[in-house]
C-alpha atoms as a PDB file:
ATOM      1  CA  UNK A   1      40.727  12.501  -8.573  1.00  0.00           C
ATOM      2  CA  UNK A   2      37.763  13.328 -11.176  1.00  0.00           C
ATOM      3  CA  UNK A   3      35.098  15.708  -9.878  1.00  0.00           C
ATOM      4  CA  UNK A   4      32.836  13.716 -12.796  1.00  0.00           C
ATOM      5  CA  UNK A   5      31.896  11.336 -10.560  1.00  0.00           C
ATOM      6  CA  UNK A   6      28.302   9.550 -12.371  1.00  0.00           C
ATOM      7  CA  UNK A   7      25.271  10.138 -10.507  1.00  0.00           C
ATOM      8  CA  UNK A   8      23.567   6.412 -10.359  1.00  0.00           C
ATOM      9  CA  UNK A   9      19.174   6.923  -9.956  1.00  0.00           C
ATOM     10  CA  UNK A  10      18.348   3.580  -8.321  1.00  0.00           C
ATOM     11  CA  UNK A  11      14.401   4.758  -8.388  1.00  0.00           C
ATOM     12  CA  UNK A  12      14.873   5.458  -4.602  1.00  0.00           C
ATOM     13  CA  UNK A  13      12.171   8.692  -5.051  1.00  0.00           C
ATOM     14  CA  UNK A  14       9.405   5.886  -5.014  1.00  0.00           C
ATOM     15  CA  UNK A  15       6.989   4.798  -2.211  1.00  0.00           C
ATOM     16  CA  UNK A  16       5.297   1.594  -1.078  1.00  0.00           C
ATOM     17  CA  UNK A  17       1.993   2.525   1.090  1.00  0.00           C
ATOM     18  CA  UNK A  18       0.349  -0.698   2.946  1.00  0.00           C
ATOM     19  CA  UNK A  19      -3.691   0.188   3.410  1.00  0.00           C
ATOM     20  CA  UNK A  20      -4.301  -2.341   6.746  1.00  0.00           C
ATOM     21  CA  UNK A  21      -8.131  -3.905   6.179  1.00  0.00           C
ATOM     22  CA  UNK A  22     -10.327  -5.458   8.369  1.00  0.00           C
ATOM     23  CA  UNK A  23     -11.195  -8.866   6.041  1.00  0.00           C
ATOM     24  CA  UNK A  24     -10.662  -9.811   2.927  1.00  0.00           C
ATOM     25  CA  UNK A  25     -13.491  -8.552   1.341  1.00  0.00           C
ATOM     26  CA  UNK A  26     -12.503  -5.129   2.180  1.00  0.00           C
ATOM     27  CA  UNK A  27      -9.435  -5.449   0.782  1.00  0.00           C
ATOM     28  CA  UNK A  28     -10.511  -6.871  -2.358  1.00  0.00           C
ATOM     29  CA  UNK A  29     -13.004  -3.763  -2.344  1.00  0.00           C
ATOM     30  CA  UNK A  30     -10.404  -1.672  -2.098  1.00  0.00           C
ATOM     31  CA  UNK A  31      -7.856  -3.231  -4.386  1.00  0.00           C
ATOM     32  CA  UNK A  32     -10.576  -3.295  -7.130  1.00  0.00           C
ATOM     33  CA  UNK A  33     -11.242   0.794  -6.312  1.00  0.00           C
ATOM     34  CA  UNK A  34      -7.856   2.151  -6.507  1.00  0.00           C
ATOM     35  CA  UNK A  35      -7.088   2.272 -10.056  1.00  0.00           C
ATOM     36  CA  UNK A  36      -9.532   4.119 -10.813  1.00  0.00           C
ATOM     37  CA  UNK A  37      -9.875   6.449  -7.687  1.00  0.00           C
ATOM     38  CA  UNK A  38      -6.541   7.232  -7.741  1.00  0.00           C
ATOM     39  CA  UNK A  39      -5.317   6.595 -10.960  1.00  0.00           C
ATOM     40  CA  UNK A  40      -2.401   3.589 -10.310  1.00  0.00           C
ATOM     41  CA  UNK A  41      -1.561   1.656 -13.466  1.00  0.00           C
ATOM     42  CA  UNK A  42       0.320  -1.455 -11.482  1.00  0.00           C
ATOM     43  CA  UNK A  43      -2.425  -4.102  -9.951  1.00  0.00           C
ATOM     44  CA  UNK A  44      -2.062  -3.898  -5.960  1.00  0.00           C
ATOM     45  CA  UNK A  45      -1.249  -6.663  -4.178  1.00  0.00           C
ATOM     46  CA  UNK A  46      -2.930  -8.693  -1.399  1.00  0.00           C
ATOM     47  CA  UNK A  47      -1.356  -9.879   1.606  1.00  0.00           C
ATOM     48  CA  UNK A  48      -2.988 -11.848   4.736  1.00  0.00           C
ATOM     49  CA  UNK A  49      -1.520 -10.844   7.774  1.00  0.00           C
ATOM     50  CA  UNK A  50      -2.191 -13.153  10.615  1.00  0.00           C
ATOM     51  CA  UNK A  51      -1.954 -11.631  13.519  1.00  0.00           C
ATOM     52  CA  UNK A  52       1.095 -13.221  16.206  1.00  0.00           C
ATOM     53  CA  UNK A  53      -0.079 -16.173  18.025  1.00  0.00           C
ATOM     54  CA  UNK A  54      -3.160 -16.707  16.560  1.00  0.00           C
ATOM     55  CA  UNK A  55      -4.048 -19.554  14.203  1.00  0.00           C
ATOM     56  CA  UNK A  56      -7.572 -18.542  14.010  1.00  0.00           C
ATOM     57  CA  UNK A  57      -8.899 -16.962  10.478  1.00  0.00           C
ATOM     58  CA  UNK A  58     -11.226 -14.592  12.103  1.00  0.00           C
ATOM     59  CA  UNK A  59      -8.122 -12.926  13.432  1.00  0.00           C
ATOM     60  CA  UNK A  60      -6.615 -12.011  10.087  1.00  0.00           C
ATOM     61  CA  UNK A  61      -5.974  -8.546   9.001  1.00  0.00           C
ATOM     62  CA  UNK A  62      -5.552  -8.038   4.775  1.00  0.00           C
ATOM     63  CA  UNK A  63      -2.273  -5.518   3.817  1.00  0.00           C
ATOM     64  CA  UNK A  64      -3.277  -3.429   0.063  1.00  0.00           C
ATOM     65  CA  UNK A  65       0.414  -3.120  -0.993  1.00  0.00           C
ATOM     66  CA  UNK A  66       0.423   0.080  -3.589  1.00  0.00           C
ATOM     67  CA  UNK A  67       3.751   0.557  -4.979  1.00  0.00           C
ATOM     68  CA  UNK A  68       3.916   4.175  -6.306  1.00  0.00           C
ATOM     69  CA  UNK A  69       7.195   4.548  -8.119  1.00  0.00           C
ATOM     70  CA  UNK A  70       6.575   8.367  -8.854  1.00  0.00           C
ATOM     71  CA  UNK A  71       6.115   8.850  -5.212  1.00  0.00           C
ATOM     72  CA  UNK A  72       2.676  10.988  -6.457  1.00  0.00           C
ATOM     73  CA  UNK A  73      -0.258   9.287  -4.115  1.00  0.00           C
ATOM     74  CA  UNK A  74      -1.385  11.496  -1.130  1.00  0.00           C
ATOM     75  CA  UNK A  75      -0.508   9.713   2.151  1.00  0.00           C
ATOM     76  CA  UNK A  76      -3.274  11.355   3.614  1.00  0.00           C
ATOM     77  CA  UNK A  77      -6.164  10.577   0.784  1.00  0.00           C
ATOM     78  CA  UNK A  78      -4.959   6.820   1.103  1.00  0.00           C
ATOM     79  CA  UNK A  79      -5.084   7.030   4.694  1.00  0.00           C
ATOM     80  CA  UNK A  80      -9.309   8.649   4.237  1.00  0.00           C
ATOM     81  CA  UNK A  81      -9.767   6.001   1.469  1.00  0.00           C
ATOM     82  CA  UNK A  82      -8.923   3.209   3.889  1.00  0.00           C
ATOM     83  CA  UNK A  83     -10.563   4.778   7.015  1.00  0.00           C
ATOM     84  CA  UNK A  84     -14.048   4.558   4.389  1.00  0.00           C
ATOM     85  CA  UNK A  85     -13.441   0.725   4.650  1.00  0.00           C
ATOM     86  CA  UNK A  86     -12.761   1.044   8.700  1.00  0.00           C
ATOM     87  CA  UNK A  87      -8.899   0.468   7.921  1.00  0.00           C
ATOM     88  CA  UNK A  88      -5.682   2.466   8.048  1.00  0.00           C
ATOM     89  CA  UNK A  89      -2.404   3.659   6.044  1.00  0.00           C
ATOM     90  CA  UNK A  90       0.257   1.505   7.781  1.00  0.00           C
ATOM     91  CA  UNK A  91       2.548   4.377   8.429  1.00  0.00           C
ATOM     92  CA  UNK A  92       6.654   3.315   7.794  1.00  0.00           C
END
């Protein structure tokens, strides 16, 4: 049996963070702040989550997905970025 067994980097060292907004003009807010607040080159993406059981709109929350390949953003600077927008860092 070889002892040169590759070593295969499948990028796990990355992160996803999920900001959880109020609306969806908070989100947009902060989706349109984070480049350049913290520096992230890849365009964030919006998600509505609907809240279980409810059909109505006014019971939506909005999800900033960050993907942060590097694994470099501060948890807890996202986490006082949201809280600035009265949202959260959706901890995993």
């Amino acid at each position: 049996m070889s002892d040169n067994v590759p070593v295969i980097d499948e990028g796990l060292t990355g992160a996803r963070h999920i900001l959880v907004l109020p609306d969806r003009e908070a989100a947009e807010e902060v989706a349109e702040a984070l480049p350049e607040r913290f520096g992230i080159a890849q365009e964030p993406q919006l998600v509505r989550d609907v809240l279980a059981g409810e059909d109505d709109a006014e019971d939506a929350q909005w999800l900033v997905v960050i993907e942060d390949p590097a694994g470099g953003l501060d948890p807890a600077a996202l986490e006082a970025f949201a809280d600035e927008y009265e949202g959260w860092l959706e901890a995993e």
